[in-house]
C-alpha atoms as a PDB file:
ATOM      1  CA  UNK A   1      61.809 153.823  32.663  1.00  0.00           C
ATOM      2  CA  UNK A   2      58.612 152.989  31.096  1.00  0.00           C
ATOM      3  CA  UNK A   3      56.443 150.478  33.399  1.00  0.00           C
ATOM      4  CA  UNK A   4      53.139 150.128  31.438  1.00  0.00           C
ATOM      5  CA  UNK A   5      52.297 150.065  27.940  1.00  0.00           C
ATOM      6  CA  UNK A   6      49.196 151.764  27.230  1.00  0.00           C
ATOM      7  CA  UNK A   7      46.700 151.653  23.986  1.00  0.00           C
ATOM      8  CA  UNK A   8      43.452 153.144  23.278  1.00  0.00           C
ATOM      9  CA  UNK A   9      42.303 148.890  23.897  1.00  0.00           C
ATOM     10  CA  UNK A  10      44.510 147.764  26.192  1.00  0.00           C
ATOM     11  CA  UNK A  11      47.400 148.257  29.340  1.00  0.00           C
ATOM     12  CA  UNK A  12      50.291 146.036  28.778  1.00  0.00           C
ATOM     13  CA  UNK A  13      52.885 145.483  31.624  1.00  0.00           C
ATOM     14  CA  UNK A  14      56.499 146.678  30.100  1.00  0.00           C
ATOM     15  CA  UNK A  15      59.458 143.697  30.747  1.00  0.00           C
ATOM     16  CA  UNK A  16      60.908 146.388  33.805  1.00  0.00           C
ATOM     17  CA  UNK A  17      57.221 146.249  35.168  1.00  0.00           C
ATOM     18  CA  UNK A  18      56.621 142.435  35.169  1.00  0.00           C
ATOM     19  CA  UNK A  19      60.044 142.844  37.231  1.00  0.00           C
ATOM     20  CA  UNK A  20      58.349 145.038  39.632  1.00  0.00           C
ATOM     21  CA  UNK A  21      55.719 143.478  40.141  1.00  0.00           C
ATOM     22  CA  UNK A  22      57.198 139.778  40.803  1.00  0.00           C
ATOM     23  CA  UNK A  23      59.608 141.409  43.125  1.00  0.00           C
ATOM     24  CA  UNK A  24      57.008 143.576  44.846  1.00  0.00           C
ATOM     25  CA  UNK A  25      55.363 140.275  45.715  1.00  0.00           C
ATOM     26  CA  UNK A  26      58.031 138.947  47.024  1.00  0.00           C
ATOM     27  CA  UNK A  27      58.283 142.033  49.618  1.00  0.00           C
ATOM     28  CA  UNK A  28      54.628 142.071  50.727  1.00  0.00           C
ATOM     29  CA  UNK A  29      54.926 138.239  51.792  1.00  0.00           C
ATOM     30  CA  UNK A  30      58.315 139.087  53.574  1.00  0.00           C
ATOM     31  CA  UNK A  31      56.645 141.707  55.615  1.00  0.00           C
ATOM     32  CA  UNK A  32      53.526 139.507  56.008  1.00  0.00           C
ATOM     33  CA  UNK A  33      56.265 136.983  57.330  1.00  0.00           C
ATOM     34  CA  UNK A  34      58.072 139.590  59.102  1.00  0.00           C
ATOM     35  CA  UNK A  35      54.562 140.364  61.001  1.00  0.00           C
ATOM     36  CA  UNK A  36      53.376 137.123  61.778  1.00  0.00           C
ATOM     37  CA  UNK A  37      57.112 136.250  63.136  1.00  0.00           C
ATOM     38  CA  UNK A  38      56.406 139.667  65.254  1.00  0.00           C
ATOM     39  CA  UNK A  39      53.514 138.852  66.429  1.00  0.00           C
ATOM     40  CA  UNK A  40      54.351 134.840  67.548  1.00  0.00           C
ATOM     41  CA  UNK A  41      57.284 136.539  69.460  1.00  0.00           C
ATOM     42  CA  UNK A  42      54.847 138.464  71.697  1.00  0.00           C
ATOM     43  CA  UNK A  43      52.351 136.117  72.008  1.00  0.00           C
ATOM     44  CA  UNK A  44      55.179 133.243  72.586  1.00  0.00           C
ATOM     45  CA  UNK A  45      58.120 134.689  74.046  1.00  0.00           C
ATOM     46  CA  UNK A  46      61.295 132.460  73.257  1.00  0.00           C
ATOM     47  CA  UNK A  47      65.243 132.724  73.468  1.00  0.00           C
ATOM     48  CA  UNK A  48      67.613 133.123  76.386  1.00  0.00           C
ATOM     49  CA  UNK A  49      66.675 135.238  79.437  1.00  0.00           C
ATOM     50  CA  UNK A  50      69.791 135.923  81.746  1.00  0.00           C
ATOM     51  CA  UNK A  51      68.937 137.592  85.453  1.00  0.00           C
ATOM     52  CA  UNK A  52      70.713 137.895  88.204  1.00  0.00           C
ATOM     53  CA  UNK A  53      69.980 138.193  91.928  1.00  0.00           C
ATOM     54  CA  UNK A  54      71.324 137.263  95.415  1.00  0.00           C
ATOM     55  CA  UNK A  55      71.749 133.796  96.720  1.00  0.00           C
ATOM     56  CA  UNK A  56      69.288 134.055  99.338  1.00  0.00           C
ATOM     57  CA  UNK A  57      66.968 135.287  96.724  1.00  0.00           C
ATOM     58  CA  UNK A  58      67.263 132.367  94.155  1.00  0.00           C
ATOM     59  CA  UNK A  59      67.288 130.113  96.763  1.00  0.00           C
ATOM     60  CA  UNK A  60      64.419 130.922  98.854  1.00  0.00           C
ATOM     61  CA  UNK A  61      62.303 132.583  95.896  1.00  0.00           C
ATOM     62  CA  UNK A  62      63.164 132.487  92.684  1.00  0.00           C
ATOM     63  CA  UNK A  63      64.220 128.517  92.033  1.00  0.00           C
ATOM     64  CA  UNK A  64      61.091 126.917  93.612  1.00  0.00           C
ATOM     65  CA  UNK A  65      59.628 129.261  91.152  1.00  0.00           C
ATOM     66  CA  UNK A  66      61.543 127.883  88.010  1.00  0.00           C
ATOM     67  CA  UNK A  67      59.146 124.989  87.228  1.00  0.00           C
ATOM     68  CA  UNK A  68      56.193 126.881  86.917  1.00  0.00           C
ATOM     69  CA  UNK A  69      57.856 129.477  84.867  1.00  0.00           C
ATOM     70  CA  UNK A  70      59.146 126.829  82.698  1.00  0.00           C
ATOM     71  CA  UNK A  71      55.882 125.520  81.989  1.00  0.00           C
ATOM     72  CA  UNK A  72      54.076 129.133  81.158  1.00  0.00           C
ATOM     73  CA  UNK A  73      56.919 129.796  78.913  1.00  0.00           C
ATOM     74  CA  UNK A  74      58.713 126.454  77.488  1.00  0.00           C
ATOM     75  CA  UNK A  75      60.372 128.964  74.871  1.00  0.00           C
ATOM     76  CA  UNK A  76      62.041 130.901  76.870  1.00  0.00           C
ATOM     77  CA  UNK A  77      65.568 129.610  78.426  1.00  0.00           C
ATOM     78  CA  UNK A  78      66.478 130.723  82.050  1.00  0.00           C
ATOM     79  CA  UNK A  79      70.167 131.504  82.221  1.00  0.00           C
ATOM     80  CA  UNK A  80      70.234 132.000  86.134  1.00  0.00           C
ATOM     81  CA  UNK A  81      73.721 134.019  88.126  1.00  0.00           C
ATOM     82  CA  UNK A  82      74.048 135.131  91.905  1.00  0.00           C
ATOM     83  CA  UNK A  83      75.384 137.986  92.999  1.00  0.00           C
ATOM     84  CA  UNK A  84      75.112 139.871  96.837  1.00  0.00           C
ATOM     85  CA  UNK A  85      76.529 143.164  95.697  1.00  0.00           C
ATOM     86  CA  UNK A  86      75.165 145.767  93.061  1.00  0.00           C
ATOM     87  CA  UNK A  87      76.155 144.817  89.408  1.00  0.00           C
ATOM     88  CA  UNK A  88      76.639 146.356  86.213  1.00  0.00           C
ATOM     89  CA  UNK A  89      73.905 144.137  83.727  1.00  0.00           C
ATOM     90  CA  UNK A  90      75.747 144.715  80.830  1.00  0.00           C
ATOM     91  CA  UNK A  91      79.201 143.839  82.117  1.00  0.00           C
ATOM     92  CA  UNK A  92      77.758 140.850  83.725  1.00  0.00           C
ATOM     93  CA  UNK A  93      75.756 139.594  81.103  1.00  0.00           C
ATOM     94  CA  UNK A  94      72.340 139.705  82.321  1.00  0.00           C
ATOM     95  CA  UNK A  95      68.922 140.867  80.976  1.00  0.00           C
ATOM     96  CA  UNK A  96      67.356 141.465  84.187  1.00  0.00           C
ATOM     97  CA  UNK A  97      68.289 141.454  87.973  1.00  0.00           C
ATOM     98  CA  UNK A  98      66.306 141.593  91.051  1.00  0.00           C
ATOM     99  CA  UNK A  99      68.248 144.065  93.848  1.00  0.00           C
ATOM    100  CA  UNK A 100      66.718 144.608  97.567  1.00  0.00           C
ATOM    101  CA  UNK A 101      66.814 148.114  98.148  1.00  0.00           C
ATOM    102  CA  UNK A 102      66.033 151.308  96.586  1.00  0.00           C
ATOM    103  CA  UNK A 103      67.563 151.987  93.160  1.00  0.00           C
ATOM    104  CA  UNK A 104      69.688 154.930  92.466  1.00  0.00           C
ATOM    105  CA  UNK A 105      70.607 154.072  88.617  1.00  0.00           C
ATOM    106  CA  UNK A 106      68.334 156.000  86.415  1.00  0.00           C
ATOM    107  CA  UNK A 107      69.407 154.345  82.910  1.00  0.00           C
ATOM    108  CA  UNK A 108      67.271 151.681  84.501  1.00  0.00           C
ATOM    109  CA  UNK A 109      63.562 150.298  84.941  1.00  0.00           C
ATOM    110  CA  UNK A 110      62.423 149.072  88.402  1.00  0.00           C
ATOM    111  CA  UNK A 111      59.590 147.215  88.651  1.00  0.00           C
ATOM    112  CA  UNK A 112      58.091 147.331  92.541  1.00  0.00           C
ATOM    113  CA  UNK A 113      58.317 143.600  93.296  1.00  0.00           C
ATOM    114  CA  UNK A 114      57.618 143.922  97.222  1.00  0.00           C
ATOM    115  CA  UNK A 115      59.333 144.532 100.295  1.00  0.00           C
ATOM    116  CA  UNK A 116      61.192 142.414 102.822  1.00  0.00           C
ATOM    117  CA  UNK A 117      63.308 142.830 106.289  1.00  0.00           C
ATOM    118  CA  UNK A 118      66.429 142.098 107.520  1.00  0.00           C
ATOM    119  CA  UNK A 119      66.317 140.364 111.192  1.00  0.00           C
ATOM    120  CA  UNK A 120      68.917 139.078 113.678  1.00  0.00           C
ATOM    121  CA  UNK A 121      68.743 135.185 113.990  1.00  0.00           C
ATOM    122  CA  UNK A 122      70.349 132.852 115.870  1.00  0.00           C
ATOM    123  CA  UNK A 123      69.681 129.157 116.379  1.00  0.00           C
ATOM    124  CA  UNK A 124      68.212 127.937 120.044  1.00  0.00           C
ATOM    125  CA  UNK A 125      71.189 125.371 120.460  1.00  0.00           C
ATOM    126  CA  UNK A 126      73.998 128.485 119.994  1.00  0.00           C
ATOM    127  CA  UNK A 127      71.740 130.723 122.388  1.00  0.00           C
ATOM    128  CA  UNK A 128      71.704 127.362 125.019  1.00  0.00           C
ATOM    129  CA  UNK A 129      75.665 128.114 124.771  1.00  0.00           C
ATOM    130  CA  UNK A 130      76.541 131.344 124.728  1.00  0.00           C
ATOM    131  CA  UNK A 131      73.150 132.978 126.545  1.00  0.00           C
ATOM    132  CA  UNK A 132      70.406 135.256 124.768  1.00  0.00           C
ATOM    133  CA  UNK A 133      71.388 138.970 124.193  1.00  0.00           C
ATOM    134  CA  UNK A 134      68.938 141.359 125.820  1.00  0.00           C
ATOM    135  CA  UNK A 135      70.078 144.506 124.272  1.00  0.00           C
ATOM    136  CA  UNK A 136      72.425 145.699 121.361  1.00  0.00           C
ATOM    137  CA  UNK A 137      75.384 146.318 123.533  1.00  0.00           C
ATOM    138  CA  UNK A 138      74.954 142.362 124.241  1.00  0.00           C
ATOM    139  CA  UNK A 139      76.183 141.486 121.015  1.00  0.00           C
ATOM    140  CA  UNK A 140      79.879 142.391 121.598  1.00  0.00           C
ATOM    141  CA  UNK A 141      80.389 139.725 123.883  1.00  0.00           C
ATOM    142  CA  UNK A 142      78.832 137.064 121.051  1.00  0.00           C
ATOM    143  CA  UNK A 143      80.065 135.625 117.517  1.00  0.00           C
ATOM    144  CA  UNK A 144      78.757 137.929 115.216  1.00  0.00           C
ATOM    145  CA  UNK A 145      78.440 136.771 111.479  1.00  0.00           C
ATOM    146  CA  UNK A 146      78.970 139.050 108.100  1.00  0.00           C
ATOM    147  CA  UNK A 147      80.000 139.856 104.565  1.00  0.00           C
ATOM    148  CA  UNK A 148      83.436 140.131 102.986  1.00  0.00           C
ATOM    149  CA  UNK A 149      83.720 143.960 102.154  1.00  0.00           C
ATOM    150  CA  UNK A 150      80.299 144.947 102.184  1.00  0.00           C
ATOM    151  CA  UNK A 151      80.177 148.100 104.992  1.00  0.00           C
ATOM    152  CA  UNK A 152      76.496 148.597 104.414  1.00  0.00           C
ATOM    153  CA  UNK A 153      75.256 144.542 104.841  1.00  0.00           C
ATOM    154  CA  UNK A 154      77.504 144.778 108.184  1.00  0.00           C
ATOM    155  CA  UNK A 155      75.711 147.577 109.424  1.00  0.00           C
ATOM    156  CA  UNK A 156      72.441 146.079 111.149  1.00  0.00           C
ATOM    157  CA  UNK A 157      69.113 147.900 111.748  1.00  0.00           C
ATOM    158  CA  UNK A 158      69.279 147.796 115.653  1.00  0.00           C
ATOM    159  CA  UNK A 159      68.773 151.203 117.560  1.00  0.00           C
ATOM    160  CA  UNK A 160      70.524 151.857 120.347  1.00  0.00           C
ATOM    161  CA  UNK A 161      70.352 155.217 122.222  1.00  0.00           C
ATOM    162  CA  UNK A 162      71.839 157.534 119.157  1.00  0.00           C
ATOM    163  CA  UNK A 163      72.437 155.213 117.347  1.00  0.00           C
ATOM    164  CA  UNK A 164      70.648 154.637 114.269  1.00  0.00           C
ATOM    165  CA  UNK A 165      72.097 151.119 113.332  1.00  0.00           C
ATOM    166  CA  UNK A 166      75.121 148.650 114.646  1.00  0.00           C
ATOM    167  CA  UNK A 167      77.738 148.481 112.991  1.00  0.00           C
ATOM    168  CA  UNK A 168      79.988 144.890 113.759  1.00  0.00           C
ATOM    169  CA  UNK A 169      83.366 143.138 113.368  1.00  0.00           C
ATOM    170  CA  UNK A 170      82.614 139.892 112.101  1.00  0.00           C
ATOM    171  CA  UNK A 171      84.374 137.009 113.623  1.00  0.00           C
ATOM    172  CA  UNK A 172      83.320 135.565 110.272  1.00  0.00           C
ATOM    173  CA  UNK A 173      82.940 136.580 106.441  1.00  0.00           C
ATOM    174  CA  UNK A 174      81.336 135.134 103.670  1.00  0.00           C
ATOM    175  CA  UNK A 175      80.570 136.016 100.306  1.00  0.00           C
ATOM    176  CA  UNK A 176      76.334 135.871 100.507  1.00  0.00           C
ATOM    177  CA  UNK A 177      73.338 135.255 102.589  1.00  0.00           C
ATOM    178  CA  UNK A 178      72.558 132.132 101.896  1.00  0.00           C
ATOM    179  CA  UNK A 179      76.279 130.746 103.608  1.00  0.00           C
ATOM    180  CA  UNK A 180      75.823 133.082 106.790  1.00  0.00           C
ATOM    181  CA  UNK A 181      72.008 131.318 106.954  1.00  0.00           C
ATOM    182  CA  UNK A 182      73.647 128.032 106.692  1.00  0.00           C
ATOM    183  CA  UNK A 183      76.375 128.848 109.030  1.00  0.00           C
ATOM    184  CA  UNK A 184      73.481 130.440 111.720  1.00  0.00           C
ATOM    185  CA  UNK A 185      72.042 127.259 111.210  1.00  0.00           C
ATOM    186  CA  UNK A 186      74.879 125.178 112.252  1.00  0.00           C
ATOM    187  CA  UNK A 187      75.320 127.122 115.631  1.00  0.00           C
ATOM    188  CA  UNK A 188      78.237 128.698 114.576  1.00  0.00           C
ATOM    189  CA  UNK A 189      77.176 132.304 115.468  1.00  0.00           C
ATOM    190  CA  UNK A 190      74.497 135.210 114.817  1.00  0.00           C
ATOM    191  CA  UNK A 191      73.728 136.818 111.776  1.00  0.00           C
ATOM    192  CA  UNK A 192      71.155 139.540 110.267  1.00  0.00           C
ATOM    193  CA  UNK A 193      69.423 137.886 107.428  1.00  0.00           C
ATOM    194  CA  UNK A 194      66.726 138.386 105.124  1.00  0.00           C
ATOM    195  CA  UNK A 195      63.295 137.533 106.782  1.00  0.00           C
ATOM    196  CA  UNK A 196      62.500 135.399 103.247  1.00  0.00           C
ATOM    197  CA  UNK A 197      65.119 133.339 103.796  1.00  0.00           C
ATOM    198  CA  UNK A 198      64.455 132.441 107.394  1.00  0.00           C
ATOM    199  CA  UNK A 199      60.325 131.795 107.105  1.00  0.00           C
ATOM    200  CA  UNK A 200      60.585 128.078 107.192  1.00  0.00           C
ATOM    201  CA  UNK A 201      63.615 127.913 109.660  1.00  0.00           C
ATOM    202  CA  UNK A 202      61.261 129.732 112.086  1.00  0.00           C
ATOM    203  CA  UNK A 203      58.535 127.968 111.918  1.00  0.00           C
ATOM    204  CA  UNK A 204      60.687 125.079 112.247  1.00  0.00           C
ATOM    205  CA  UNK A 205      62.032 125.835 115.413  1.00  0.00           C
ATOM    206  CA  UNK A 206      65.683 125.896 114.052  1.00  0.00           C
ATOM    207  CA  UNK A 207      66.388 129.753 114.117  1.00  0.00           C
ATOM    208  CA  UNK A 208      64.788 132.644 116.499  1.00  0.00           C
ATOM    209  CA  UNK A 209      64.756 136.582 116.149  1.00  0.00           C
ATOM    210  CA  UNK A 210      67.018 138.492 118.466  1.00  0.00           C
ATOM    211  CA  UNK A 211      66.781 142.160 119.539  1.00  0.00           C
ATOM    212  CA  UNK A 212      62.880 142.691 117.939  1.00  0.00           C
ATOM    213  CA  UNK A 213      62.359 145.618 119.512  1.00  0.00           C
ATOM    214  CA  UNK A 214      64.905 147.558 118.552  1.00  0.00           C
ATOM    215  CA  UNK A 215      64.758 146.402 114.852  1.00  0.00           C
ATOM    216  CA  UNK A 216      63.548 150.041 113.880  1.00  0.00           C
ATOM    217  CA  UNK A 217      64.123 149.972 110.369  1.00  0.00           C
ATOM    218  CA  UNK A 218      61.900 150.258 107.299  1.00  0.00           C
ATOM    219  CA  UNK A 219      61.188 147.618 104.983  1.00  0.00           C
ATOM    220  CA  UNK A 220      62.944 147.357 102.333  1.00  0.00           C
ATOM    221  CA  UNK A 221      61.931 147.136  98.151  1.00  0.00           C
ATOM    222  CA  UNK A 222      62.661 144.386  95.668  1.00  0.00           C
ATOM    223  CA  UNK A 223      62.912 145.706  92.250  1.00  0.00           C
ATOM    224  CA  UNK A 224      63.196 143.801  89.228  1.00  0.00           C
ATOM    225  CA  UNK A 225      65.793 145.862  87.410  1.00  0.00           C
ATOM    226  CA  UNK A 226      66.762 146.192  83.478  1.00  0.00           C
ATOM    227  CA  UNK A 227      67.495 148.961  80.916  1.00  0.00           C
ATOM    228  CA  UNK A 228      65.049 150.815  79.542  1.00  0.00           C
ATOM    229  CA  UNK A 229      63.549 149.931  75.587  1.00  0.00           C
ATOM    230  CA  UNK A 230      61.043 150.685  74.033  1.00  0.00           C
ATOM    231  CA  UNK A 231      59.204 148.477  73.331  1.00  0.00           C
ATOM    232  CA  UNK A 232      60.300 146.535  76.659  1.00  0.00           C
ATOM    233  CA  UNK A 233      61.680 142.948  74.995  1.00  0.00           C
ATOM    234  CA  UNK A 234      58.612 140.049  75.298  1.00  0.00           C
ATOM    235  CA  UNK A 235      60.700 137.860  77.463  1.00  0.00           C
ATOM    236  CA  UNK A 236      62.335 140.197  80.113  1.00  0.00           C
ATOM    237  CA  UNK A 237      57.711 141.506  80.272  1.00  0.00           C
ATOM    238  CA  UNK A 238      56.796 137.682  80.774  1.00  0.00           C
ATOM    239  CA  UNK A 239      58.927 137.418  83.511  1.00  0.00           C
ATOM    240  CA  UNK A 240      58.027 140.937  85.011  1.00  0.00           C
ATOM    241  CA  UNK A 241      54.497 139.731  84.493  1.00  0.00           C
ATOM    242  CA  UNK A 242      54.867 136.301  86.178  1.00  0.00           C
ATOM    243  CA  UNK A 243      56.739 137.571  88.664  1.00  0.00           C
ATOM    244  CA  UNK A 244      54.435 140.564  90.094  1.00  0.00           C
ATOM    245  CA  UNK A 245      51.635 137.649  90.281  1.00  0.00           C
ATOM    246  CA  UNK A 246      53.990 135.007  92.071  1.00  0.00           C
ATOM    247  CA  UNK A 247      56.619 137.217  93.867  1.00  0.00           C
ATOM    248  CA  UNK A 248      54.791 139.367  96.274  1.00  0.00           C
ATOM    249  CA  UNK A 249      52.996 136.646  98.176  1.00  0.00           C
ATOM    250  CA  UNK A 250      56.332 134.819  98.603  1.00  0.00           C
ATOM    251  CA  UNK A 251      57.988 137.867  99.795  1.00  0.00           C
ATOM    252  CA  UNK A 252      55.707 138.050 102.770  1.00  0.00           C
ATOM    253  CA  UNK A 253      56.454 135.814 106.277  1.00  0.00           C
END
C-alpha cells in the first residue's frame, strides 16, 4: 500500500498515508496521556488501600495515625479490618497487613517495621484482691486471661526451671488483645499483652507488669506484609514509607 507520492518536485501524502498520519497522532497524545496519568499516580497516590492488622495494633498504633496519613495522602482511601490470627490477603481482601512475629510465607514482602514484647499485666485493684504472684507456679492459683483457639498466644514467655514458656487454661477467652486489655483493666483477671498496648495504662497507674524477671523472651518483629510486584503499587509504598517514619517510634515504651 502506497503511503507517499513522490515526483522529481515534490512528496505528496497518498489518501492511506494522511490516514496514518492523523491516526498516528492520535497514539502519540494517548501515550503522552498515558505517561502523564503514570506519572500523577506516583507522585499522587490515589484509590482504595485495604490492610489489615490486630486490634491492639489499630487501636494503640495505627488509628491515632489515620489523620496524619489522611492529610499526606487525601487520594488515597483507607479501608481498615482487624484480625488476631494469620490471614490469607487475598481471601480477605486486603492490600497490606501488619503481623507481629516473624514471617514464614515467602510469596510475600516484609517490611521490618520494629519490634515489640509481650508482658504479664494485671491491674493494682485485682492484685489488692487476689495477692501478687511471686513466681510462675503462682499463677495457677489466679484468673488467668486468653484467646479462643490460639495455642501459641496462650503460651506466655515466662521461664520456669525447664521450662521455656507457660502454657495456661484460661478461665476466660476472647477473640483479640484489645478485649483481654479491657477486661485486665476492669480487674477481672491477668493477661499477657502487647507492651504497645499497655504504655499509657502504665504510666497511668491502672495496670503493672508481673513476673519481669522471668520474661526471657526475645522481642518480637512487626512486618508490614503484601505480595510481591514489581513495580511495588504507589499506594501500598506511601504507606510503607509513612509508616517506617511514624511506626518505629510508636512501637517503643
Amino acid at each position: 500500500m502506497a503511503l507517499l507520492v513522490r515526483t522529481t518536485r515534490r512528496m505528496q501524502l497518498t489518501e492511506a498515508g494522511q490516514y496514518l498520519l492523523e491516526r498516528s497522532h492520535h497514539v502519540l497524545e494517548s501515550l503522552s496521556d498515558i505517561e502523564a496519568n503514570l506519572t500523577q499516580t506516583i507522585d499522587y497516590p490515589s484509590g482504595l488501600l485495604r490492610i489489615n492488622t490486630s486490634a491492639s495494633f489499630m487501636d494503640h498504633l495505627l488509628l491515632p495515625l489515620v489523620p496524619q496519613f489522611a492529610k499526606a495522602y487525601p487520594n488515597i482511601t483507607l479501608e481498615l479490618r482487624t484480625s488476631d490470627q494469620m490471614i490469607d490477603l487475598i481471601q480477605e481482601h486486603a492490600d497490606v497487613a501488619i503481623r507481629i512475629g516473624v514471617m514464614a510465607d515467602s510469596s510475600l514482602r516484609a517490611v521490618h517495621l520494629g519490634d515489640c514484647r509481650r508482658v504479664v499485666m494485671a491491674s493494682p485493684t485485682y492484685l489488692e484482691r487476689h495477692g501478687t504472684p511471686q513466681r510462675v507456679e503462682d499463677l495457677a492459683s489466679h484468673r488467668l486471661l486468653g484467646y479462643i483457639g490460639a495455642d501459641p498466644l496462650n503460651r506466655w514467655p515466662l521461664s520456669s526451671g525447664r521450662q521455656g514458656d507457660y502454657a495456661i487454661t484460661p478461665a476466660l477467652c476472647v477473640s483479640h488483645g484489645e478485649m483481654l486489655r479491657q477486661l485486665v483493666l476492669a480487674h477481672e483477671g491477668i493477661a499477657c499483652l502487647m507492651d504497645f498496648s499497655v504504655v499509657a495504662d502504665r504510666h497511668r497507674g491502672e495496670l503493672v507488669e508481673l513476673l519481669a524477671p522471668y520474661n526471657q523472651a526475645p522481642s518480637s518483629p512487626v512486618h508490614i506484609a503484601y505480595y510481591r510486584r514489581s513495580p511495588t503499587d504507589a499506594r501500598i509504598q506511601a504507606f510503607i514509607d509513612f509508616m517506617r517514619s511514624q511506626g518505629p517510634a510508636r512501637l517503643t515504651p
